[in-house]
C-alpha atoms as a PDB file:
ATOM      1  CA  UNK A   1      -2.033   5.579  -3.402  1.00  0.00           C
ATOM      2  CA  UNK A   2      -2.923   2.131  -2.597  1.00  0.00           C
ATOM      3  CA  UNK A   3      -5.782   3.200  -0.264  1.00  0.00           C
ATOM      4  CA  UNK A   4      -7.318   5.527  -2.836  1.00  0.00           C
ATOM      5  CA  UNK A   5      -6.976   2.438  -5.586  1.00  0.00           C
ATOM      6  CA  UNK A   6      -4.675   4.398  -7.818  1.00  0.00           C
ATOM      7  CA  UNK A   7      -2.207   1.832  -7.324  1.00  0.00           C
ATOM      8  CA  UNK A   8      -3.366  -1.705  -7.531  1.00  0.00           C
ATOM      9  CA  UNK A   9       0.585  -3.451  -8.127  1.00  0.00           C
ATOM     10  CA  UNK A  10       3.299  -3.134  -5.517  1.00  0.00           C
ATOM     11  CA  UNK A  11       6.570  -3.333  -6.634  1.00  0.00           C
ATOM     12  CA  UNK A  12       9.426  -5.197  -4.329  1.00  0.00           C
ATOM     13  CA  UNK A  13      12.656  -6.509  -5.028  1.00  0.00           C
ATOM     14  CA  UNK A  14      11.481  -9.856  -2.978  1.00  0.00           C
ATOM     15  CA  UNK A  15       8.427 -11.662  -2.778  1.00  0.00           C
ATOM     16  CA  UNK A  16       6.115 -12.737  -0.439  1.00  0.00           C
ATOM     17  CA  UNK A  17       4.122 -16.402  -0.375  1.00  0.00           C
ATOM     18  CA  UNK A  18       1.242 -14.522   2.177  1.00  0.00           C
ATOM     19  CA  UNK A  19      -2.032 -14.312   0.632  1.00  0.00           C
ATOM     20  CA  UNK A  20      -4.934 -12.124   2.456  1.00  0.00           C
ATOM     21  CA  UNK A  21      -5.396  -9.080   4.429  1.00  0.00           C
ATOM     22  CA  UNK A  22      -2.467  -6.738   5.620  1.00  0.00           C
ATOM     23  CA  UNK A  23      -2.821  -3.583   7.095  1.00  0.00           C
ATOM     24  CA  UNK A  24      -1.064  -0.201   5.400  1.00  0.00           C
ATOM     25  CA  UNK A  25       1.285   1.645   7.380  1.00  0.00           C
ATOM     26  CA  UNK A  26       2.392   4.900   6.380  1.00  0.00           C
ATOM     27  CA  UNK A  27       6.142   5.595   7.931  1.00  0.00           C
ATOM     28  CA  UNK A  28       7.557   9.079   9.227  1.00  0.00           C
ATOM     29  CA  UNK A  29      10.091   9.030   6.129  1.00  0.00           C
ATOM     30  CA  UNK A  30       8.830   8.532   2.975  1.00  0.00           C
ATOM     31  CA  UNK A  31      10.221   8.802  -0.600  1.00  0.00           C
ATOM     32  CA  UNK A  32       9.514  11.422  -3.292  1.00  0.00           C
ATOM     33  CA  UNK A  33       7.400  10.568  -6.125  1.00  0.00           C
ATOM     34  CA  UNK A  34       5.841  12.354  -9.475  1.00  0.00           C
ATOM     35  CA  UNK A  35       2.023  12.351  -8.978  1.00  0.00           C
ATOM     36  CA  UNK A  36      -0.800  12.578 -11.748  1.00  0.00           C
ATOM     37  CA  UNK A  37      -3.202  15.514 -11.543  1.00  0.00           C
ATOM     38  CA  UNK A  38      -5.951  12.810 -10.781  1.00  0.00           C
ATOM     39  CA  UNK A  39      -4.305  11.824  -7.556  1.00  0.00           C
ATOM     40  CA  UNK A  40      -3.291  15.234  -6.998  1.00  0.00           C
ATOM     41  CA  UNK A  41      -6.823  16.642  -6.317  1.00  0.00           C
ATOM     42  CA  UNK A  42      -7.994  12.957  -5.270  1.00  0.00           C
ATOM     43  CA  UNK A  43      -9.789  14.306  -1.448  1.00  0.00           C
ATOM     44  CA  UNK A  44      -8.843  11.119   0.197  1.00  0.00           C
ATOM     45  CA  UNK A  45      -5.457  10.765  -1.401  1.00  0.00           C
ATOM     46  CA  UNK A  46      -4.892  14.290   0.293  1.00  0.00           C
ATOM     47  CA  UNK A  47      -5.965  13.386   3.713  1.00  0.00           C
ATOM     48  CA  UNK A  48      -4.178   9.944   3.915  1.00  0.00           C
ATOM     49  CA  UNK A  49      -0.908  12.057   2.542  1.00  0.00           C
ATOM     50  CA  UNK A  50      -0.808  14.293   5.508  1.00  0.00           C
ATOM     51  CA  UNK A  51      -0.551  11.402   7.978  1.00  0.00           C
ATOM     52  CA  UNK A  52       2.610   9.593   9.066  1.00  0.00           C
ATOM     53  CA  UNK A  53       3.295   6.953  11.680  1.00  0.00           C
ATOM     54  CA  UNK A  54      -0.214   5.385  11.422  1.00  0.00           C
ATOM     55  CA  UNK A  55      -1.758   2.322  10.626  1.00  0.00           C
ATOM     56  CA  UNK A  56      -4.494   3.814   8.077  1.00  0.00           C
ATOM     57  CA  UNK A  57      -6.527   0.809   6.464  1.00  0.00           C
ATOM     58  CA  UNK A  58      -5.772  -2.571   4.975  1.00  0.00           C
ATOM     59  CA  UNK A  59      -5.714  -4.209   1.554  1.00  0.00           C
ATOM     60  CA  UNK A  60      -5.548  -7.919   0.048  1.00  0.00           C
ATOM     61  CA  UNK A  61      -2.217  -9.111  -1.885  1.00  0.00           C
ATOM     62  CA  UNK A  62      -4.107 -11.342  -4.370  1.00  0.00           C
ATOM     63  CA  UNK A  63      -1.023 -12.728  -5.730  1.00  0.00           C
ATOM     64  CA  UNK A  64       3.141 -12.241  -6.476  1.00  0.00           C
ATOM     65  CA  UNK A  65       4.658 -12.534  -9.499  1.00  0.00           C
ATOM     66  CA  UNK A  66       7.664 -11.832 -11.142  1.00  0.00           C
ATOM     67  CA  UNK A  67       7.084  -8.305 -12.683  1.00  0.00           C
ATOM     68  CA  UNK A  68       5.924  -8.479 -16.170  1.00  0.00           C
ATOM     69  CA  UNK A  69       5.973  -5.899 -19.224  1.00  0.00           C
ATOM     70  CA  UNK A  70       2.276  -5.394 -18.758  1.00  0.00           C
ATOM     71  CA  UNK A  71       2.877  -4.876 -14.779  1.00  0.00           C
ATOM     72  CA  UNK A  72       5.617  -1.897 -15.561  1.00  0.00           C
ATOM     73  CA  UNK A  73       3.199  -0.394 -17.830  1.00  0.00           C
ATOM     74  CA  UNK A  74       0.286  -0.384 -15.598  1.00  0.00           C
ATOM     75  CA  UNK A  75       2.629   0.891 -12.527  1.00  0.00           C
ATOM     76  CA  UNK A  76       3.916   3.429 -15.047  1.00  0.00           C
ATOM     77  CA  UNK A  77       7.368   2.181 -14.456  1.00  0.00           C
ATOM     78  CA  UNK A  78      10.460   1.213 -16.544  1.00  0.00           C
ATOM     79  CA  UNK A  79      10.368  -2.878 -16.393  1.00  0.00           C
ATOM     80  CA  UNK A  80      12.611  -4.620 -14.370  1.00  0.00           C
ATOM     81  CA  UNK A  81      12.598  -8.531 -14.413  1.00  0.00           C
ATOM     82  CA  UNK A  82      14.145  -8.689 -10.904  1.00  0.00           C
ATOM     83  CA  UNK A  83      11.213  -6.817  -9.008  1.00  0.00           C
ATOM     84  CA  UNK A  84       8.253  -8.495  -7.963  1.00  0.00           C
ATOM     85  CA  UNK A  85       4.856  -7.447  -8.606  1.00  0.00           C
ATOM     86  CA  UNK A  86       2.392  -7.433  -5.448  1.00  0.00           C
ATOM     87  CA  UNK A  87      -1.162  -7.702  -6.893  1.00  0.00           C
ATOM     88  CA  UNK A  88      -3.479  -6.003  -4.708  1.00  0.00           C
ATOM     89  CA  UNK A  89      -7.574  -5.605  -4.265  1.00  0.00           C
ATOM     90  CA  UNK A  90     -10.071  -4.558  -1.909  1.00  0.00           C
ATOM     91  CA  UNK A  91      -8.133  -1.607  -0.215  1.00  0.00           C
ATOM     92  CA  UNK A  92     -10.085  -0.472   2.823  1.00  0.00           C
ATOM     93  CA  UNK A  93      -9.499   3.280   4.865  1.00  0.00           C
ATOM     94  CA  UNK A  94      -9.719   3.349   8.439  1.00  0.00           C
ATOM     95  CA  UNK A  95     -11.970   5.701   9.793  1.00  0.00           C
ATOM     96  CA  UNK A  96      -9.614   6.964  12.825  1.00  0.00           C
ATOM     97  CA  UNK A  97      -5.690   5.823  11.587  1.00  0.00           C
ATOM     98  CA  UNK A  98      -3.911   4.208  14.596  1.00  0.00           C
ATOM     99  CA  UNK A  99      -0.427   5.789  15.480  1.00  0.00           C
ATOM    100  CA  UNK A 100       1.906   2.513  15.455  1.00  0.00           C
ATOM    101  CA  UNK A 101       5.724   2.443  14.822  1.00  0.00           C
ATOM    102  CA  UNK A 102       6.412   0.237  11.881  1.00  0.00           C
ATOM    103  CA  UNK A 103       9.360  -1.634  10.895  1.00  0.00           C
ATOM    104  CA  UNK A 104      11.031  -2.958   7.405  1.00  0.00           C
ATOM    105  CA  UNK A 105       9.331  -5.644   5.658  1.00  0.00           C
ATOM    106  CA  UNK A 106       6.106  -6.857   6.609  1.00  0.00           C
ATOM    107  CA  UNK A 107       5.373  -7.560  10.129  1.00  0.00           C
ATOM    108  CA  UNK A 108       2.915  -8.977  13.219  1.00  0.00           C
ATOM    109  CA  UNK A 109       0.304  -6.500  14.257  1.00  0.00           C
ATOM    110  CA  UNK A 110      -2.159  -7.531  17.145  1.00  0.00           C
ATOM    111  CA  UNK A 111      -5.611  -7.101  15.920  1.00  0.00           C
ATOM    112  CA  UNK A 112      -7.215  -6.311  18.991  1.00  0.00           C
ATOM    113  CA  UNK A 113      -6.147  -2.363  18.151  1.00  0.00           C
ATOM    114  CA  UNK A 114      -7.520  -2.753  14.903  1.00  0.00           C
ATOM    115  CA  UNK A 115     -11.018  -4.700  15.751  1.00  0.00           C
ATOM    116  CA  UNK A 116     -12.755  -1.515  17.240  1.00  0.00           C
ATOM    117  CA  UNK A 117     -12.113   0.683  14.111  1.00  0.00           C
ATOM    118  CA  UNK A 118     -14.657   1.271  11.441  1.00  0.00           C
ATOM    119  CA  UNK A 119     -13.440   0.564   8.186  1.00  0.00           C
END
């Protein structure tokens, strides 16, 4: 959902000091979730849903901030002064997703398989 802009706050229970460009990784596993109708039927929402163990595009975290009130309403989530709120902009699709085993957390990817991709 953060590819497709329907999600523009990630929520964490730690924070991160890194500012800038990080790349989206969508695991093997992932966790349920309750979807609108307007991401439902969203084309590129569908396409990046039906992938797993790929590097698929990149985004910017803009800033981290405890979560606020106005956060848990935007993320459409009960509010929760522990989490952190991940503000996020400019989310970019790759035009051929890159299989790549992730791992917890963020982590060091070598650019060189990313550089010949067309955003």
């Amino acid at each position: 959902m953060i590819l497709t802009n329907f999600k523009t706050i990630e929520l964490r229970t730690w924070q991160t000091k890194f500012r800038g460009t990080i790349f989206i990784h969508i695991g093997v596993n992932r966790d349920d979730c309750i979807l609108t109708d307007e991401v439902k039927n969203d084309k590129s929402f569908l396409e990046l849903n039906k992938l797993s163990g790929v590097i698929c595009g990149s985004v910017n975290i803009t800033s981290c901030i405890r979560m606020t009130p106005e956060d848990a309403e935007k993320s459409k989530v009960s509010y929760n002064q522990k989490y952190y709120s991940w503000h996020l902009s400019n989310p970019k699709i790759l035009k051929n997703p890159i299989p790549f085993k992730g791992k917890l957390g963020l982590f060091k990817v070598k650019t060189d398989i990313i550089k010949n991709n067309i955003f």
